[in-house]
Protein backbone atom coordinates (compact mmCIF):
# COMPACT_ATOMS: atom_id res chain seq x y z
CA UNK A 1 -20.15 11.15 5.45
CA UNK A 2 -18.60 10.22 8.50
CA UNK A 3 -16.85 6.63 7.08
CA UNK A 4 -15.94 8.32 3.96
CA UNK A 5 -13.62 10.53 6.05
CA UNK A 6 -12.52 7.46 8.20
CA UNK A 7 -11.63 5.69 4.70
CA UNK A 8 -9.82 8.79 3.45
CA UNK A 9 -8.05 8.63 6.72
CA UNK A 10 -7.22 5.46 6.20
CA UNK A 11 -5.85 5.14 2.52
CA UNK A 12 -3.87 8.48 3.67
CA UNK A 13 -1.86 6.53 6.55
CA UNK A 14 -1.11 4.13 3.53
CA UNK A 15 0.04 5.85 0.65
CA UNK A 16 4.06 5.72 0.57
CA UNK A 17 6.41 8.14 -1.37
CA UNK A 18 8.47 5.39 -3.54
CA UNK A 19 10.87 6.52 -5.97
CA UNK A 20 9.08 9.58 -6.72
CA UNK A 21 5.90 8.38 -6.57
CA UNK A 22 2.59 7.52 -4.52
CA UNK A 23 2.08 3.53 -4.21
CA UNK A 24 0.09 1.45 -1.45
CA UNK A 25 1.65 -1.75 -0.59
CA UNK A 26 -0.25 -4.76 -2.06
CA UNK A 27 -0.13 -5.89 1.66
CA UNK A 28 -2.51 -2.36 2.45
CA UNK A 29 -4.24 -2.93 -0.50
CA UNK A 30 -5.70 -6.32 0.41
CA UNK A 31 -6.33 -5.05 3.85
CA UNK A 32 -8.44 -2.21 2.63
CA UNK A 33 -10.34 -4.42 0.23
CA UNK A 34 -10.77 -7.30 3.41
CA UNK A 35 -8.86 -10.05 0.97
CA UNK A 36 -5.59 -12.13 1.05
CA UNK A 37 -2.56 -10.60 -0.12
CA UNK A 38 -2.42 -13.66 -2.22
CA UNK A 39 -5.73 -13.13 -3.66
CA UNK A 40 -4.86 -9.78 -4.78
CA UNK A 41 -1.99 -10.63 -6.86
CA UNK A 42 -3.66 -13.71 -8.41
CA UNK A 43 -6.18 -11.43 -9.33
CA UNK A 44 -3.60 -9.10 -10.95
CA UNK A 45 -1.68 -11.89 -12.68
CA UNK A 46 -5.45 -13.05 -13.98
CA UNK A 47 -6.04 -9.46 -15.60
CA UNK A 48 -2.69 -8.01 -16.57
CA UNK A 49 -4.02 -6.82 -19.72
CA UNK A 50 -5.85 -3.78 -17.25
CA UNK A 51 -3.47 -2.59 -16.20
CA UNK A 52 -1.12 0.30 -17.76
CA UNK A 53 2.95 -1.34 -17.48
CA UNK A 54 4.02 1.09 -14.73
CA UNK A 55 0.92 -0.10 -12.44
CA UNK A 56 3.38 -2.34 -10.04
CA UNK A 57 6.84 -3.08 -9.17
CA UNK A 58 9.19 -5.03 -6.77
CA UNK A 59 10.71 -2.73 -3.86
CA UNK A 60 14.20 -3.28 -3.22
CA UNK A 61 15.75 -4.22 -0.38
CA UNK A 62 16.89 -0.21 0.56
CA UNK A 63 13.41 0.93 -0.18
CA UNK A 64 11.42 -1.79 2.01
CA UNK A 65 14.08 -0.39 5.31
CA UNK A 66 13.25 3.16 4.26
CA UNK A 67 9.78 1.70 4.83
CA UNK A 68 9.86 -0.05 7.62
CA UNK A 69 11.87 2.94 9.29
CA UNK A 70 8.88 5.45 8.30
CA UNK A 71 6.63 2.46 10.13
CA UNK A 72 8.57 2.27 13.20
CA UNK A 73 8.57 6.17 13.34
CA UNK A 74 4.68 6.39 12.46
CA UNK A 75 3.98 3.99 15.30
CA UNK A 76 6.21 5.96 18.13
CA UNK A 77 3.98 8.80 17.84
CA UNK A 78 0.60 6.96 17.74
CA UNK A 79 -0.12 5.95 14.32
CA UNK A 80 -1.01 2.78 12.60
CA UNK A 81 0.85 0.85 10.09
């Protein structure tokens, strides 16, 4: 019971608000699932066909300073990102 709510803790602290909607960074994905960022996408590229057309997209250059900003604000007050 205990790690679920560490996990859920977790996951929380990595879920971003991007254009309107909830994403996790493939960089926080890989960390939560312990594998290379690299690994991850050649695993997505590998089985495209599962996943709906919306599943990913490229952040632009605005959105990844919006998110580095909310980073650098996270970590002032104690969090981790």
């Amino acid at each position: 019971m205990e790690d679920e709510i560490i996990l859920e803790k977790r996951v929380r602290r990595i879920i971003y608000l991007i254009r309107g909607r909830k994403v996790i960074l493939d960089r926080d994905l890989a960390a939560l699932y312990e594998v290379p960022t690299k690994a991850l996408k050649q695993a997505v590229k590998r089985n495209n066909d599962r996943f709906p057309p919306d599943f990913m997209f490229v952040v632009i250059a605005k959105e990844l300073a919006i998110l580095r900003s909310q980073s650098v604000t996270s970590s002032s007050c104690g969090g981790a990102r």
